[in-house]
Protein backbone atom coordinates (compact mmCIF):
# COMPACT_ATOMS: atom_id res chain seq x y z
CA UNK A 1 21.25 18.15 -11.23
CA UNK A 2 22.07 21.26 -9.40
CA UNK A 3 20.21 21.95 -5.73
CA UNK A 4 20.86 24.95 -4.01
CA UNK A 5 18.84 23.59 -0.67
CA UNK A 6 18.21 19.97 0.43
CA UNK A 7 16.01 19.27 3.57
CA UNK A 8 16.36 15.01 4.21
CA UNK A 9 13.68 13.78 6.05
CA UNK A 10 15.21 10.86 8.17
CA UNK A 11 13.01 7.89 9.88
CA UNK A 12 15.38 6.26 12.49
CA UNK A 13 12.92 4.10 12.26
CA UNK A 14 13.52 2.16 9.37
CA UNK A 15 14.73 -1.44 9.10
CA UNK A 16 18.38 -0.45 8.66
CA UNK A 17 20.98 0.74 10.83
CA UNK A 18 23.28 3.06 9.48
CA UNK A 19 25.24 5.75 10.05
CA UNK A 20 23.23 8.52 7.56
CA UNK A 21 23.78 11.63 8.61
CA UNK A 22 27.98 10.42 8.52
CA UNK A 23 27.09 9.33 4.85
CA UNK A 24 25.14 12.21 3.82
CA UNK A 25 28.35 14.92 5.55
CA UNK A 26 30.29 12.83 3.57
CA UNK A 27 29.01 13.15 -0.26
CA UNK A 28 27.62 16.63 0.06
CA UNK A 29 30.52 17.97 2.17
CA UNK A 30 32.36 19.32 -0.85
CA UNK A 31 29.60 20.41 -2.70
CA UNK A 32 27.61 23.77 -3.40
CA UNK A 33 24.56 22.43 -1.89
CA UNK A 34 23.20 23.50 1.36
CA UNK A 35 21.25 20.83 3.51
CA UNK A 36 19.27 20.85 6.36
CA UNK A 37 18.01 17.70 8.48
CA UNK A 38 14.40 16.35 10.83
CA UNK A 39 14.52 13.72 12.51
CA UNK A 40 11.20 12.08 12.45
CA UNK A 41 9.62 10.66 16.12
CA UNK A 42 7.01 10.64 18.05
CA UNK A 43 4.81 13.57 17.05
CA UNK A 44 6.69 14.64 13.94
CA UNK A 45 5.73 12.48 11.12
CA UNK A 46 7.20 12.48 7.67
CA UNK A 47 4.00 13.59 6.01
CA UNK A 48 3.43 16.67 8.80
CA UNK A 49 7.21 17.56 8.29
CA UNK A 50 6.62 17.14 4.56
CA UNK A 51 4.07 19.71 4.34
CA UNK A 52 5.57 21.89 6.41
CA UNK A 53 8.80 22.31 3.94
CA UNK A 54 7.02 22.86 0.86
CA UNK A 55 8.41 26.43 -1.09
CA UNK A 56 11.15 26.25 1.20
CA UNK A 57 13.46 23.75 0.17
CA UNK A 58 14.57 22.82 -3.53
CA UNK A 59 14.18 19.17 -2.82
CA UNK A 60 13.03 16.91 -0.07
CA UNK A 61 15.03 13.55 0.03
CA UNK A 62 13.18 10.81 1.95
CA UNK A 63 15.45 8.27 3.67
CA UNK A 64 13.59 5.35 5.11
CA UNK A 65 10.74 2.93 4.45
CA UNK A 66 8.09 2.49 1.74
CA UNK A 67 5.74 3.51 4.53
CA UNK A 68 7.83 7.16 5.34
CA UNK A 69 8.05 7.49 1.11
CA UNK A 70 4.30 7.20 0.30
CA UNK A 71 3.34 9.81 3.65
CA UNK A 72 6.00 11.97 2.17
CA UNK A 73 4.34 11.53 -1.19
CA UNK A 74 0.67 12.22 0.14
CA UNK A 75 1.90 15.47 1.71
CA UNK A 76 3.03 16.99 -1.34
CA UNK A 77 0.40 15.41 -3.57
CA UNK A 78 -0.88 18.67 -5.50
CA UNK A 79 2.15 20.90 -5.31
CA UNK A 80 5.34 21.41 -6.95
CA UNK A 81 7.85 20.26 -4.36
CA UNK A 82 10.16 17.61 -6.11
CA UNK A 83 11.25 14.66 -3.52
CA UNK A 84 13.85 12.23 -4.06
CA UNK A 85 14.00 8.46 -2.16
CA UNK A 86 17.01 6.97 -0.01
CA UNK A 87 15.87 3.37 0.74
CA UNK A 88 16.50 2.59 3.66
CA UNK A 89 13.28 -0.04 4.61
CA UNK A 90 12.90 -3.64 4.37
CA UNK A 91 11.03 -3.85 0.99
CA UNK A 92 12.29 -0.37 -1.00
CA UNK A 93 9.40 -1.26 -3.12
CA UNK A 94 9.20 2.59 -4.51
CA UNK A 95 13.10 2.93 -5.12
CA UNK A 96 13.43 -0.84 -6.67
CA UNK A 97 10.45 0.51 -8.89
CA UNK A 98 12.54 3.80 -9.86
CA UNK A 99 16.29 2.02 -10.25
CA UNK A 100 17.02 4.13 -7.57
CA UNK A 101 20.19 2.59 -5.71
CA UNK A 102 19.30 0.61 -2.59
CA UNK A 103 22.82 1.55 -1.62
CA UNK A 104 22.62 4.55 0.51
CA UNK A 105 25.99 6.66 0.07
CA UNK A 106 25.05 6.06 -3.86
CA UNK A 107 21.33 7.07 -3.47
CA UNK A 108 22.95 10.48 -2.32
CA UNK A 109 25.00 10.79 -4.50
CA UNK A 110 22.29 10.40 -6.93
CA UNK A 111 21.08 13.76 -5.24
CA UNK A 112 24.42 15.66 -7.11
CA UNK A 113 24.64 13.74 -10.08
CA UNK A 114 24.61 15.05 -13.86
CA UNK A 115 23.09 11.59 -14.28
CA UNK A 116 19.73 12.73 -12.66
CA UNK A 117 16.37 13.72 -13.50
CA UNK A 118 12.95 14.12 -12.11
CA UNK A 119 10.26 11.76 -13.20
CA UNK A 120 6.52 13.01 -13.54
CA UNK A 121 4.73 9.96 -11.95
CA UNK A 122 0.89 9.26 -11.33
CA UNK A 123 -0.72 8.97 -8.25
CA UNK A 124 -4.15 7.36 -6.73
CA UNK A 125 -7.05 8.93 -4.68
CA UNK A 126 -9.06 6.60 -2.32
CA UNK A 127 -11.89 8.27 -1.01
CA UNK A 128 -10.44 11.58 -2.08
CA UNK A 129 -7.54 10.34 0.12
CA UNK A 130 -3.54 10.69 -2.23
CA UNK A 131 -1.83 7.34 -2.60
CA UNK A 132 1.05 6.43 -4.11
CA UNK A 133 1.72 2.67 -4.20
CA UNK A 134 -1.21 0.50 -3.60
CA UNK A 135 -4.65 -0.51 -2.15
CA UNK A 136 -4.46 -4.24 -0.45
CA UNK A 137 -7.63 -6.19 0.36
CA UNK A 138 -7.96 -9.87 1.67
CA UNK A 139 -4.62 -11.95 2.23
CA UNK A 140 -2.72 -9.33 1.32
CA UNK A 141 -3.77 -6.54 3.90
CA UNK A 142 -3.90 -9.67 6.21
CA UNK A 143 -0.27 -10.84 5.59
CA UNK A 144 1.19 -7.19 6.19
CA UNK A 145 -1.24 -6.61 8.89
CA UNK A 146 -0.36 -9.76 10.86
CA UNK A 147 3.91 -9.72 9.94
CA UNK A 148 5.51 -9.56 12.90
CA UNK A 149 7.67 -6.16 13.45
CA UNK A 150 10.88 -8.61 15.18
CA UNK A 151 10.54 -11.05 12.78
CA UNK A 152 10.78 -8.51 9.63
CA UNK A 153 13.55 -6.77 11.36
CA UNK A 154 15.29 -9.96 11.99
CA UNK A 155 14.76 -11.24 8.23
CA UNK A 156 13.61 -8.98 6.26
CA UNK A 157 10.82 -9.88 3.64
CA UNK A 158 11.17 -13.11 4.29
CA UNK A 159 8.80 -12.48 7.49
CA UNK A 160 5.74 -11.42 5.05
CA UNK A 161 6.42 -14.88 3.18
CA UNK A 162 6.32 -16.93 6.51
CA UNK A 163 2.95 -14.91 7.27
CA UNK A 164 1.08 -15.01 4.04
CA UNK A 165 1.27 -19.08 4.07
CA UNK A 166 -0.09 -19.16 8.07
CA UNK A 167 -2.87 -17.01 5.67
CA UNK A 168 -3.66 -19.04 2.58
CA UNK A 169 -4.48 -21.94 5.20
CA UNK A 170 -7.13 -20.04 6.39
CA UNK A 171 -8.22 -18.15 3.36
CA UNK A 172 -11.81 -17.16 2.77
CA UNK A 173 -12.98 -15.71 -0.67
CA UNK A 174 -14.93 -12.01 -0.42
CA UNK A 175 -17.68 -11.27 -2.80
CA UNK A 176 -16.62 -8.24 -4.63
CA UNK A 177 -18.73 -5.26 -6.63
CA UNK A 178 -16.62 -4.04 -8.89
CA UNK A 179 -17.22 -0.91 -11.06
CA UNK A 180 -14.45 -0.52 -13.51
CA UNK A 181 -14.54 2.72 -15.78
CA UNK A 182 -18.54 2.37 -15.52
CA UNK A 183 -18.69 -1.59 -16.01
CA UNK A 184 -20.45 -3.55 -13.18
CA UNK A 185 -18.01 -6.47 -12.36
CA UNK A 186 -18.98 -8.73 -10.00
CA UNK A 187 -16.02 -11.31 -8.74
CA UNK A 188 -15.52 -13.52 -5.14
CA UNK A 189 -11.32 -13.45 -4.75
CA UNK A 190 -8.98 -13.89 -1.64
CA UNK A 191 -7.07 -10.73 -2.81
CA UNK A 192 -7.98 -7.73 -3.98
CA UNK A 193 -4.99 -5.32 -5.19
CA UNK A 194 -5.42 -1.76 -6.94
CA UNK A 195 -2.12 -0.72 -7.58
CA UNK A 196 -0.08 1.77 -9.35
CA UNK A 197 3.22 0.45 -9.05
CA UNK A 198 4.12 -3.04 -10.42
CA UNK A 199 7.40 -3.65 -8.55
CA UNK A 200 6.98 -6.72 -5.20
CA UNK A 201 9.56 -5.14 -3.24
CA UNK A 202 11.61 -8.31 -4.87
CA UNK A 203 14.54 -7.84 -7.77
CA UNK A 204 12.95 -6.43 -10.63
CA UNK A 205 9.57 -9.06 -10.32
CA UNK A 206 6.68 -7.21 -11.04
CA UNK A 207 2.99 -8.50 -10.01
CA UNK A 208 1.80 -8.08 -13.57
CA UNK A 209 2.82 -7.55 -16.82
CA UNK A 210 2.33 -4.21 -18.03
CA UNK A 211 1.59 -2.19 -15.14
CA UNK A 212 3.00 1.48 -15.09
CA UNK A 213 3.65 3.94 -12.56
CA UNK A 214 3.39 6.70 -15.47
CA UNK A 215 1.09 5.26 -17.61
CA UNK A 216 -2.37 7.35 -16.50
CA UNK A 217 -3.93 4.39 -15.41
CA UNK A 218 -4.45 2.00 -12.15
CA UNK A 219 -4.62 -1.96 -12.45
CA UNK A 220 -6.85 -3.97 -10.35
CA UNK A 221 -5.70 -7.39 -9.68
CA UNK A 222 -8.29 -10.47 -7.93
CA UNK A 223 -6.56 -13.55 -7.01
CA UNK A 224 -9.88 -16.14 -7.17
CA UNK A 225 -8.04 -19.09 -4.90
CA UNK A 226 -5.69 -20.17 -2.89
CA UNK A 227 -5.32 -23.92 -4.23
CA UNK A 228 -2.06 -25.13 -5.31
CA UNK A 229 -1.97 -25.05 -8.80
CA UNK A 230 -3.41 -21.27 -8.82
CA UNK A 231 -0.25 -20.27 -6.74
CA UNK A 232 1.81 -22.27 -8.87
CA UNK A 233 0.36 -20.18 -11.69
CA UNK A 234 0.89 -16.85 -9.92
CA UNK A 235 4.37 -17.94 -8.74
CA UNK A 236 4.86 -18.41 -12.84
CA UNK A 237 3.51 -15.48 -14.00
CA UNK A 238 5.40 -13.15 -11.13
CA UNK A 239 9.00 -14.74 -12.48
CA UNK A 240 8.02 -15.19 -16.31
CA UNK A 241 5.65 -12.09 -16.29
CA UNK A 242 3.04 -13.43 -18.50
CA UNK A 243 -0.47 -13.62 -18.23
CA UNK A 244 -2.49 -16.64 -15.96
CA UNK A 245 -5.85 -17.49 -15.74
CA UNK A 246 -5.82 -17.54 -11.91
CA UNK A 247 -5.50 -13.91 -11.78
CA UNK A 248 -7.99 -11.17 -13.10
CA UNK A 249 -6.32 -8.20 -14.31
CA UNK A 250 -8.11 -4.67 -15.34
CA UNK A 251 -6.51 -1.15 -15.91
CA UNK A 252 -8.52 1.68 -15.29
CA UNK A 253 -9.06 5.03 -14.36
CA UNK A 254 -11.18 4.49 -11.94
CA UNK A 255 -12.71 1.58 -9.73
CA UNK A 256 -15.30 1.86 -7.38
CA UNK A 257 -14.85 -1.64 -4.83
CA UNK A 258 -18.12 -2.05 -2.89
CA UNK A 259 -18.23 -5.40 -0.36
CA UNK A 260 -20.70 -7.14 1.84
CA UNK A 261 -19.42 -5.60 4.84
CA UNK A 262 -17.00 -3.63 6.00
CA UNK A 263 -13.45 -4.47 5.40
CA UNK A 264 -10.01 -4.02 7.02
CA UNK A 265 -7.64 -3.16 3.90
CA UNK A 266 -3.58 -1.23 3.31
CA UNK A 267 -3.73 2.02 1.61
CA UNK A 268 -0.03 2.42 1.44
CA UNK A 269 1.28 1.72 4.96
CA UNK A 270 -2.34 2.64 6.56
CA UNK A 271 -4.42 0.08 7.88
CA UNK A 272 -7.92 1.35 7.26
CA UNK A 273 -11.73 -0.43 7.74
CA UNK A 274 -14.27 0.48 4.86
CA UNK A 275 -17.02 -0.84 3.04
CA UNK A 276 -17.04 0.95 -0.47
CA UNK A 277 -13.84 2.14 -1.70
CA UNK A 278 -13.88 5.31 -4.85
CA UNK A 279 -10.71 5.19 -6.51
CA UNK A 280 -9.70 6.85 -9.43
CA UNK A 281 -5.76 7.61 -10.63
CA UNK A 282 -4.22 11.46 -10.38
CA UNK A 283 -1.91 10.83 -13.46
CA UNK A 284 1.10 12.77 -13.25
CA UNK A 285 0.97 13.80 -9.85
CA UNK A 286 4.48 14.01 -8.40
CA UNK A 287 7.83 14.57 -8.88
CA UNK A 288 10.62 12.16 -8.07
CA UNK A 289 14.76 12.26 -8.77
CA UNK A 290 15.12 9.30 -10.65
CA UNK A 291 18.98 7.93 -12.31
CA UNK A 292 18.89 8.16 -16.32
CA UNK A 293 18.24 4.86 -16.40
CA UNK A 294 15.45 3.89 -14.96
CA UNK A 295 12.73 2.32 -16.60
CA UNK A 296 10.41 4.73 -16.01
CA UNK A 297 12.51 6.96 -18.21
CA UNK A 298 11.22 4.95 -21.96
């Protein structure tokens, strides 16, 4: 595809150290495209830089985290403005879910390649608030709320393995209310996931069979225990992606999640405390550069 403007959005941020802006001169240097740069610090965010862009750029390219991706995302939920992703995080859960590169001079090029096209891709809304990955409750939030940020810099993922098993120790389950396209569900789990991405921010492992990021729909996914043969299950179904009986899995359209009391849960990157959660999927939502052949092109 042809841009006649590119504004990069650039977290220095992120877990790698690179030299971008040398590898981004170098790629677009001898092309027709013009490109502008923001740095993002200290009281200019991704999402406030985001918003600020929109009509006056062809295409903003994101290079950092999942966490600088999804406020990118939120900004221009509801508009036109196209975005394209250059990993450069830890996990690269939205570009591993896309095929997009993880290599960064070829997720630029990506930005001037005949061998590119924009996705239409769903969305979530959580309390009216735009997400775009997932919605983390239990050992989940807990093992992303309690990595440590020089240990995950140090070695990588690996960091939210070590914490999650300090976790399961210590798990407790959480009665859930769970109203799922209008049916009362009610469930006690140790995780509670809404997602609308499958990817795990690992290879191409997914966290269930069949979940979509352009399918119209959100899955909710309860892990009941923490024993050993119900993570030998989940580790099973993760690698083999088929179905278990330790995990409950529902797509929907919407979800209301109601607990006992209030919570601490992820939206995204965003640690947030609620109570009752109203969630419902905004299919088709954004637009993201995506290579030929990812899988979200079938």
């Amino acid at each position: 595809m042809k841009f006649k403007h590119i504004h990069f959005i650039i977290n220095p941020a992120s877990g790698n150290e690179e030299p971008i802006l040398s590898y981004i001169n170098q790629v677009l240097d001898h092309s027709d495209t013009n490109w502008d740069v923001t740095i993002t610090k200290r009281g200019i965010s991704a999402g406030e830089t985001a918003h600020t862009l929109i009509g006056k750029t062809d295409l903003i390219a994101v290079y950092g985290g999942d966490g600088c991706v999804t406020e990118v995302a939120s900004a221009i939920f509801g508009t036109t403005m196209p975005m394209a992703v250059i990993p450069g995080g830890t996990a690269n859960v939205m570009a591993k879910e896309l095929a997009i590169p993880i290599d960064t001079k070829e997720a630029i090029q990506l930005l001037i390649s005949e061998q590119a096209s924009f996705k239409t891709m769903d969305m979530g809304l959580m309390n009216d608030r735009p997400f775009l990955l997932r919605i983390n409750l239990g050992i989940m939030a807990d093992m992303i709320l309690q990595t440590d940020r020089n240990l995950k810099d140090n070695i990588g993922q690996l960091a939210y393995g070590i914490t999650a098993i300090k976790n399961i120790a210590n798990a407790e389950p959480i009665k859930y209310r769970l109203e799922i396209d209008g049916q009362l569900i009610e469930e006690s789990g140790v995780s509670l996931t809404v997602t609308n991405s499958g990817n795990i921010g690992i290879g191409d492992f997914d966290l269930q069979p069949g979940i979509s990021i352009t399918d119209g729909f959100l899955d909710v996914i309860l892990l009941k225990d923490t024993d050993f043969v119900s993570l030998l299950k989940v580790a099973g179904s993760t690698l083999l992606q088929n179905d278990t009986d330790a995990i409950k899995h529902w797509s929907c359209k919407q979800v209301t999640i109601t607990t006992e009391h209030e919570q601490h849960f992820i939206c995204d990157d965003y640690e947030e405390t609620a109570r009752v959660l109203n969630i419902k999927v905004a299919p088709a939502a954004i637009k993201i550069l995506v290579p030929q052949n990812s899988k979200t092109n079938a």
